[in-house]
PDB file of N, CA and C in Angstrom:
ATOM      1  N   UNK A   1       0.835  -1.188   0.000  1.00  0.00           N
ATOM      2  CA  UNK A   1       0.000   0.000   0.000  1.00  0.00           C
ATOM      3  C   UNK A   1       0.875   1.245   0.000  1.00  0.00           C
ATOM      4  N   UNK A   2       0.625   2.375  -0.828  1.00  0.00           N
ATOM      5  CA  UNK A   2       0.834   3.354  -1.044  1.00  0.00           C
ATOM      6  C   UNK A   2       2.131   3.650  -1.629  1.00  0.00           C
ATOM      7  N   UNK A   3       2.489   2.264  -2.429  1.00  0.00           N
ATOM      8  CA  UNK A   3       3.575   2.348  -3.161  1.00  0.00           C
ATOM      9  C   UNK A   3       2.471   2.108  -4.924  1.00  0.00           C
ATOM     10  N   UNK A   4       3.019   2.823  -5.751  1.00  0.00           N
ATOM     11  CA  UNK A   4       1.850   2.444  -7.455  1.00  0.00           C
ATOM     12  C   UNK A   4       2.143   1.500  -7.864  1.00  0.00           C
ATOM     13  N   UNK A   5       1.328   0.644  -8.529  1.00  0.00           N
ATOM     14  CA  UNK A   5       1.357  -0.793  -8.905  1.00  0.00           C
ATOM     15  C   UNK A   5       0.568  -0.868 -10.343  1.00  0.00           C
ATOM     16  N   UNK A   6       1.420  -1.669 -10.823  1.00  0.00           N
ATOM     17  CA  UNK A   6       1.023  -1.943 -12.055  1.00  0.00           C
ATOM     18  C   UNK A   6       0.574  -2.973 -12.274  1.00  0.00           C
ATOM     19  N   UNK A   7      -0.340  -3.864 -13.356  1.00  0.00           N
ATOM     20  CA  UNK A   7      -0.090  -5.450 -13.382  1.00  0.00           C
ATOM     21  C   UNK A   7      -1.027  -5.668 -14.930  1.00  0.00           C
ATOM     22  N   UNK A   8       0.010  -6.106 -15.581  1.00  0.00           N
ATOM     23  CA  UNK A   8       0.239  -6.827 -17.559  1.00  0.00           C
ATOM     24  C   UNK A   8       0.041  -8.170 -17.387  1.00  0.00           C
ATOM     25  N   UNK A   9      -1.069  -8.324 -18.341  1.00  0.00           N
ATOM     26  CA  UNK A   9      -1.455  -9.711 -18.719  1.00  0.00           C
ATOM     27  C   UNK A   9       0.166  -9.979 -19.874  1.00  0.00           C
ATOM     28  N   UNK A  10       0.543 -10.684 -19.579  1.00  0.00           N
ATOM     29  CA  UNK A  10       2.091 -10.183 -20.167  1.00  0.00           C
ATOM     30  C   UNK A  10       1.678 -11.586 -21.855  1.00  0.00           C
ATOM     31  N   UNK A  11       0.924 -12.612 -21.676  1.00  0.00           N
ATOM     32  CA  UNK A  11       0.524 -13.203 -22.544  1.00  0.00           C
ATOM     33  C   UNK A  11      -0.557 -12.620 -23.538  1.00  0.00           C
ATOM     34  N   UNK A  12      -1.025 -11.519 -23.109  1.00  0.00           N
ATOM     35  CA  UNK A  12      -2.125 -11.030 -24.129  1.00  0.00           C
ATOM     36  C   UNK A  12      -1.791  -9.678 -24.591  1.00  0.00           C
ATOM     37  N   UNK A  13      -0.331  -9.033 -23.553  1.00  0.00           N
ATOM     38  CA  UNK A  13      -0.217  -7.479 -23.815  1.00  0.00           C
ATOM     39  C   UNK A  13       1.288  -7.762 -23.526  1.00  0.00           C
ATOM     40  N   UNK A  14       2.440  -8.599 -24.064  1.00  0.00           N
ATOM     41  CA  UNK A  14       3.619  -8.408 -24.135  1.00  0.00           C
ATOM     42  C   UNK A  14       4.232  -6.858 -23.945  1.00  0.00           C
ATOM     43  N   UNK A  15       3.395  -6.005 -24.483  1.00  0.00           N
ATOM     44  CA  UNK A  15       4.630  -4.507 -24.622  1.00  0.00           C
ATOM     45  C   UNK A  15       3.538  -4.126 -23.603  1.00  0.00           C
ATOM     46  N   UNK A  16       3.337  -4.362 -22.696  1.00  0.00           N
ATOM     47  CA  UNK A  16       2.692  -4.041 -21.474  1.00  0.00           C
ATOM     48  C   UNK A  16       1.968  -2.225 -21.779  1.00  0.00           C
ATOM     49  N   UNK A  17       0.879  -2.337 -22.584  1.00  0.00           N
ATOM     50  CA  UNK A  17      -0.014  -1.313 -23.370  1.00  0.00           C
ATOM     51  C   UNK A  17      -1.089  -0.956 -22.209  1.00  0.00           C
ATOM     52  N   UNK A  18      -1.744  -2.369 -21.565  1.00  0.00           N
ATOM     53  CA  UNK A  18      -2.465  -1.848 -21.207  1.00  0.00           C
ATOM     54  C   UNK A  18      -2.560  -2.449 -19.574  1.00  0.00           C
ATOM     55  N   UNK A  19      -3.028  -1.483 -18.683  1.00  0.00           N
ATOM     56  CA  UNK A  19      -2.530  -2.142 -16.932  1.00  0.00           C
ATOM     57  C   UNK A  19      -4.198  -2.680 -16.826  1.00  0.00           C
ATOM     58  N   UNK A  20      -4.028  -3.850 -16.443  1.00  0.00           N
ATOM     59  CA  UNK A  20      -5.325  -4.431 -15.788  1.00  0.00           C
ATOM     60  C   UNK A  20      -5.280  -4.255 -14.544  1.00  0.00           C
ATOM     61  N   UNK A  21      -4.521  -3.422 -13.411  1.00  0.00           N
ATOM     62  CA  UNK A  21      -4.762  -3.671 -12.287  1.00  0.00           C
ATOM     63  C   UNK A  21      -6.343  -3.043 -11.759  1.00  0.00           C
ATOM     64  N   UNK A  22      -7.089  -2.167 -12.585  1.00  0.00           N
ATOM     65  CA  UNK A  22      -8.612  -1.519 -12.008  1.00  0.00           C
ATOM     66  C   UNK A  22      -9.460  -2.783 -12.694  1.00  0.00           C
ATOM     67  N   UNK A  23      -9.212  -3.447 -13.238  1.00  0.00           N
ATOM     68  CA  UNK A  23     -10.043  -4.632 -13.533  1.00  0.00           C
ATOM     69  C   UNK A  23     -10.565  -5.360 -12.566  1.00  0.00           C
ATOM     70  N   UNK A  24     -11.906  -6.135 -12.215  1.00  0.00           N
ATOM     71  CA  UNK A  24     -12.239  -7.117 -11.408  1.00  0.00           C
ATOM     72  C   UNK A  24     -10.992  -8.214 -11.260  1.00  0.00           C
ATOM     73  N   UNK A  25     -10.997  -8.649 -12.464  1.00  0.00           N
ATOM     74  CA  UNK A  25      -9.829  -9.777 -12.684  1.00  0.00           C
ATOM     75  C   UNK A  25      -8.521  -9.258 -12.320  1.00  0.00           C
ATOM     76  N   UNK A  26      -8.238  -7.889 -12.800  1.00  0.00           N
ATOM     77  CA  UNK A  26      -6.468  -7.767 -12.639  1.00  0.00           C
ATOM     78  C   UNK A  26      -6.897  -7.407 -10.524  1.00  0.00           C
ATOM     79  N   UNK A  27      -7.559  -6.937 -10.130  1.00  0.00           N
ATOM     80  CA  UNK A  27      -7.560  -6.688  -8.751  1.00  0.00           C
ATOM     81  C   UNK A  27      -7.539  -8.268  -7.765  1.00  0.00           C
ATOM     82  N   UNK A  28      -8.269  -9.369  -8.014  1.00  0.00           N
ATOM     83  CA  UNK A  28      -8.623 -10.767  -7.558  1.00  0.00           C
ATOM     84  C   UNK A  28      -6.693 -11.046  -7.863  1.00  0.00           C
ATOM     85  N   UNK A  29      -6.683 -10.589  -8.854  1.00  0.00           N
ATOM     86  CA  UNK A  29      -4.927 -11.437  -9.324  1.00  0.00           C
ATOM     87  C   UNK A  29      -3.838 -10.819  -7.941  1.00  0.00           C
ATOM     88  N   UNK A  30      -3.960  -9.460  -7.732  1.00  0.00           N
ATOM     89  CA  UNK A  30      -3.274  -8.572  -7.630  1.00  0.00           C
ATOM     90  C   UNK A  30      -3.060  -9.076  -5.770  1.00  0.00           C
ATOM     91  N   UNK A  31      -4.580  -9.220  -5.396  1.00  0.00           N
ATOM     92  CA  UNK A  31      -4.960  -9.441  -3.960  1.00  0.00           C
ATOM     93  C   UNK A  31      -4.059 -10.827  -3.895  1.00  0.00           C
ATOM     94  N   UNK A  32      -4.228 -12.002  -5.092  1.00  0.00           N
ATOM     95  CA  UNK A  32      -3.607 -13.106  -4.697  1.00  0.00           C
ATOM     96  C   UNK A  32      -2.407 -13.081  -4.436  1.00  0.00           C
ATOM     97  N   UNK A  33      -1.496 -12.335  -5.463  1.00  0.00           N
ATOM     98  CA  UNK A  33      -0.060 -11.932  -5.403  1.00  0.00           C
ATOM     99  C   UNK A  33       0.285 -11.154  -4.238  1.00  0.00           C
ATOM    100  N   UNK A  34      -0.252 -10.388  -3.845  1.00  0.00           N
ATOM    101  CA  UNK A  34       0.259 -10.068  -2.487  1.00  0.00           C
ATOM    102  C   UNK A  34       0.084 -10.602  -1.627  1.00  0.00           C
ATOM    103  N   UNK A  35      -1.404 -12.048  -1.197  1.00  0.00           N
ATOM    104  CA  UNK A  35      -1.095 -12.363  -0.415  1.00  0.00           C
ATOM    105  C   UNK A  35       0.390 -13.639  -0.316  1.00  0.00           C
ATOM    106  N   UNK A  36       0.483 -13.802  -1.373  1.00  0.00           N
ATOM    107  CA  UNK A  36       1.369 -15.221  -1.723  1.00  0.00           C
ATOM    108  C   UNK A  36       2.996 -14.497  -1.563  1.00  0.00           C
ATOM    109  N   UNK A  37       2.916 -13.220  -1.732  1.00  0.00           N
ATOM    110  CA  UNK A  37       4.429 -12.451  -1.144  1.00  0.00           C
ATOM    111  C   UNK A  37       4.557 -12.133   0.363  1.00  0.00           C
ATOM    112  N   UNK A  38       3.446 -11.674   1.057  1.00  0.00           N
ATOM    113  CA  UNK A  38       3.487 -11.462   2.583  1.00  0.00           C
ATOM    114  C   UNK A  38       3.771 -12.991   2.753  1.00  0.00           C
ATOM    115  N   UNK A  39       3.432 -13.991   2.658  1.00  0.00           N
ATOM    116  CA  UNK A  39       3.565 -15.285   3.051  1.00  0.00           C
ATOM    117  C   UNK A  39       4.694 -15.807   3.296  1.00  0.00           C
ATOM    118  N   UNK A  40       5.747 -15.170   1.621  1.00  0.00           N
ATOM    119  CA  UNK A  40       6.652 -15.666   1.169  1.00  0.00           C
ATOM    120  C   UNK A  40       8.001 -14.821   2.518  1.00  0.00           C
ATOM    121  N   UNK A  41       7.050 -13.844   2.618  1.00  0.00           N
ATOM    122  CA  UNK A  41       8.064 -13.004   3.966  1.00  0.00           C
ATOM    123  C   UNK A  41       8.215 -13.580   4.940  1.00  0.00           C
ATOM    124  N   UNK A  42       7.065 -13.403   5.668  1.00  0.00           N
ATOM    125  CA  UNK A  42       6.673 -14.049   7.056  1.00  0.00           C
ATOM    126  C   UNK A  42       7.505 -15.344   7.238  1.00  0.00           C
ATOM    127  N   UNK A  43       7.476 -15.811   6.299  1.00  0.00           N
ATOM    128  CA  UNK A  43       8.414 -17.448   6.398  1.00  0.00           C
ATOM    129  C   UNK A  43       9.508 -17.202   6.610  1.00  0.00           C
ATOM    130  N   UNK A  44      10.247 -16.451   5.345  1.00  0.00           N
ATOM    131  CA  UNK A  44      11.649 -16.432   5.765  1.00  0.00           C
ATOM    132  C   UNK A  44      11.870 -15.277   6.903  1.00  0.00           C
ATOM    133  N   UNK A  45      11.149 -15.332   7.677  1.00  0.00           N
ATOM    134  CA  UNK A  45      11.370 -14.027   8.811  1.00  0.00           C
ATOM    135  C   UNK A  45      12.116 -12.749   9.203  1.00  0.00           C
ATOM    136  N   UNK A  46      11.290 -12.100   7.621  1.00  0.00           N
ATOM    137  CA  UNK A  46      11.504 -10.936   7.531  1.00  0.00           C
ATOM    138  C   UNK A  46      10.689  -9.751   8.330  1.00  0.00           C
ATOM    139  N   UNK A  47      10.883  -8.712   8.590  1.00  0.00           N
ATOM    140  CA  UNK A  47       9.905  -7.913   9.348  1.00  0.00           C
ATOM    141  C   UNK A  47       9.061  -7.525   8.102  1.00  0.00           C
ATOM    142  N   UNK A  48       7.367  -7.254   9.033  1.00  0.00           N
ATOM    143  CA  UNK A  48       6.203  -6.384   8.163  1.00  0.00           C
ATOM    144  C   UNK A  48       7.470  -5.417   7.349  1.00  0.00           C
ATOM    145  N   UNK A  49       6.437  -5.277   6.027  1.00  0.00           N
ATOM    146  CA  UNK A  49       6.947  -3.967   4.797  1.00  0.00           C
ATOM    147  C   UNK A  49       6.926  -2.844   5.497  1.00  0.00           C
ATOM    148  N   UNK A  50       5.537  -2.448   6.445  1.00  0.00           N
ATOM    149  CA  UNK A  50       5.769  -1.272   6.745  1.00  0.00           C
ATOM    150  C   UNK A  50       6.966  -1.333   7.711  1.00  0.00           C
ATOM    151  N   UNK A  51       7.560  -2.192   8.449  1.00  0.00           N
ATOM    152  CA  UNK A  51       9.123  -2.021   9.364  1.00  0.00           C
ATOM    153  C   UNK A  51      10.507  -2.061   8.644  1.00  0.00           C
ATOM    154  N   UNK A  52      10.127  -2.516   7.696  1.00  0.00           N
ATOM    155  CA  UNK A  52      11.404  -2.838   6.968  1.00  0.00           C
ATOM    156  C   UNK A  52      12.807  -1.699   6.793  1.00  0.00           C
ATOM    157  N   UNK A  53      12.222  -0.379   7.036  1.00  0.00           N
ATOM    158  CA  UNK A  53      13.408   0.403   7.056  1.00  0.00           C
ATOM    159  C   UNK A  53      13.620   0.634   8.351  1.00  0.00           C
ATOM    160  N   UNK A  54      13.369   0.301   9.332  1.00  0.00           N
ATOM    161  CA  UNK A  54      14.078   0.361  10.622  1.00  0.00           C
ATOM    162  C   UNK A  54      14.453  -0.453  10.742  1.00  0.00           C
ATOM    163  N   UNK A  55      13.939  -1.734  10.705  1.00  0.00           N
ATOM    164  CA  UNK A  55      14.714  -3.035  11.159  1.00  0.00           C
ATOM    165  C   UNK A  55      15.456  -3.856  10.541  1.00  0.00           C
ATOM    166  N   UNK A  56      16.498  -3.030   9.234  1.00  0.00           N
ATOM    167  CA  UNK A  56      16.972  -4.137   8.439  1.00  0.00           C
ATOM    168  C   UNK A  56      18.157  -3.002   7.590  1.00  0.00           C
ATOM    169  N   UNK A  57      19.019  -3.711   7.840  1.00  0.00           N
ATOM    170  CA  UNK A  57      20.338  -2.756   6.963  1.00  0.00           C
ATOM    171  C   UNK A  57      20.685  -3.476   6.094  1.00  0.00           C
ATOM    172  N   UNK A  58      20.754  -2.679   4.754  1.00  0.00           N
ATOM    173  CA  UNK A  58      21.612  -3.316   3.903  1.00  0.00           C
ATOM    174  C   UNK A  58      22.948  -2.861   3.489  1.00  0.00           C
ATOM    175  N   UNK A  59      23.822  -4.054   3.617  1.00  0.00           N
ATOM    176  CA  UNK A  59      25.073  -4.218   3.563  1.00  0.00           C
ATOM    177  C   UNK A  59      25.771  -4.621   2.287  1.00  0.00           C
ATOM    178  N   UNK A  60      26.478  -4.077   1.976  1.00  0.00           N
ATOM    179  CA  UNK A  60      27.507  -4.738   0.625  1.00  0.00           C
ATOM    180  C   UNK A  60      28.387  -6.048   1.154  1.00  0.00           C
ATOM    181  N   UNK A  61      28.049  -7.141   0.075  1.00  0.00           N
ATOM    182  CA  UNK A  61      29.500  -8.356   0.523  1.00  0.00           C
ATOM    183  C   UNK A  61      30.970  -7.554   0.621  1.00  0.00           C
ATOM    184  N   UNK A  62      31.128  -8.605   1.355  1.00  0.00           N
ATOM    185  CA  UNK A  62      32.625  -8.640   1.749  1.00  0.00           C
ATOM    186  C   UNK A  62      33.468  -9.323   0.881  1.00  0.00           C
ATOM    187  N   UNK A  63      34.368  -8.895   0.157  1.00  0.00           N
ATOM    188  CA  UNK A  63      35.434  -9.381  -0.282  1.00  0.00           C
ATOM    189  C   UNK A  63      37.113  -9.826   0.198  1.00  0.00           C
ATOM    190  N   UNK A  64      36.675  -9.585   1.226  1.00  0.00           N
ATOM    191  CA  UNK A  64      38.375  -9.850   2.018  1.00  0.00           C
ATOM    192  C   UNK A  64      38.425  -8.269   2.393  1.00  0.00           C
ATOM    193  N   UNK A  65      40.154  -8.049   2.676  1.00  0.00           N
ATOM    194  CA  UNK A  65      40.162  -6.854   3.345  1.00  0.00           C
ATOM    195  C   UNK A  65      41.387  -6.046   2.020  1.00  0.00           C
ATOM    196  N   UNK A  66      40.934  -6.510   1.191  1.00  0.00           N
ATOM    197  CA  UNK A  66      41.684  -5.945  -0.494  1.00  0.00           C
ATOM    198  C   UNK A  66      41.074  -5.004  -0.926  1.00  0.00           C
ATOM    199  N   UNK A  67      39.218  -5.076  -0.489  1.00  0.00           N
ATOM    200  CA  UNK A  67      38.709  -4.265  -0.727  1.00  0.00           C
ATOM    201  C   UNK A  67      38.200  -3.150  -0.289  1.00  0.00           C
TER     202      UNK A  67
END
């Protein structure tokens, strides 16, 4: 939420022309996909989206101390 979202029937609209996400159908799709990504979080025990910038730093690999 409150990030814009798009979503292409990518088999019927390859050059992504037209957004079905205000569609009945592209919205039912849209609800499934997010719930099947919160899921995909929660598992690997990540914090809620809305925490994610407090509770999580991102770091560059380490290459030895060459770099």
């Amino acid at each position: 939420d409150g990030w814009p979202s798009e979503l292409f029937d990518l088999s019927q609209d390859p050059g992504e022309a037209k957004d079905v996400l205000g569609t009945t159908e592209g919205a039912r799709i849209a609800a499934k996909l997010k719930k099947s990504l919160h899921a995909f979080f929660r598992k690997s025990g990540a914090p809620a989206a809305d925490q994610w910038r407090t509770t999580t730093r991102q770091l560059l690999p380490t290459y030895g101390t060459d770099r």
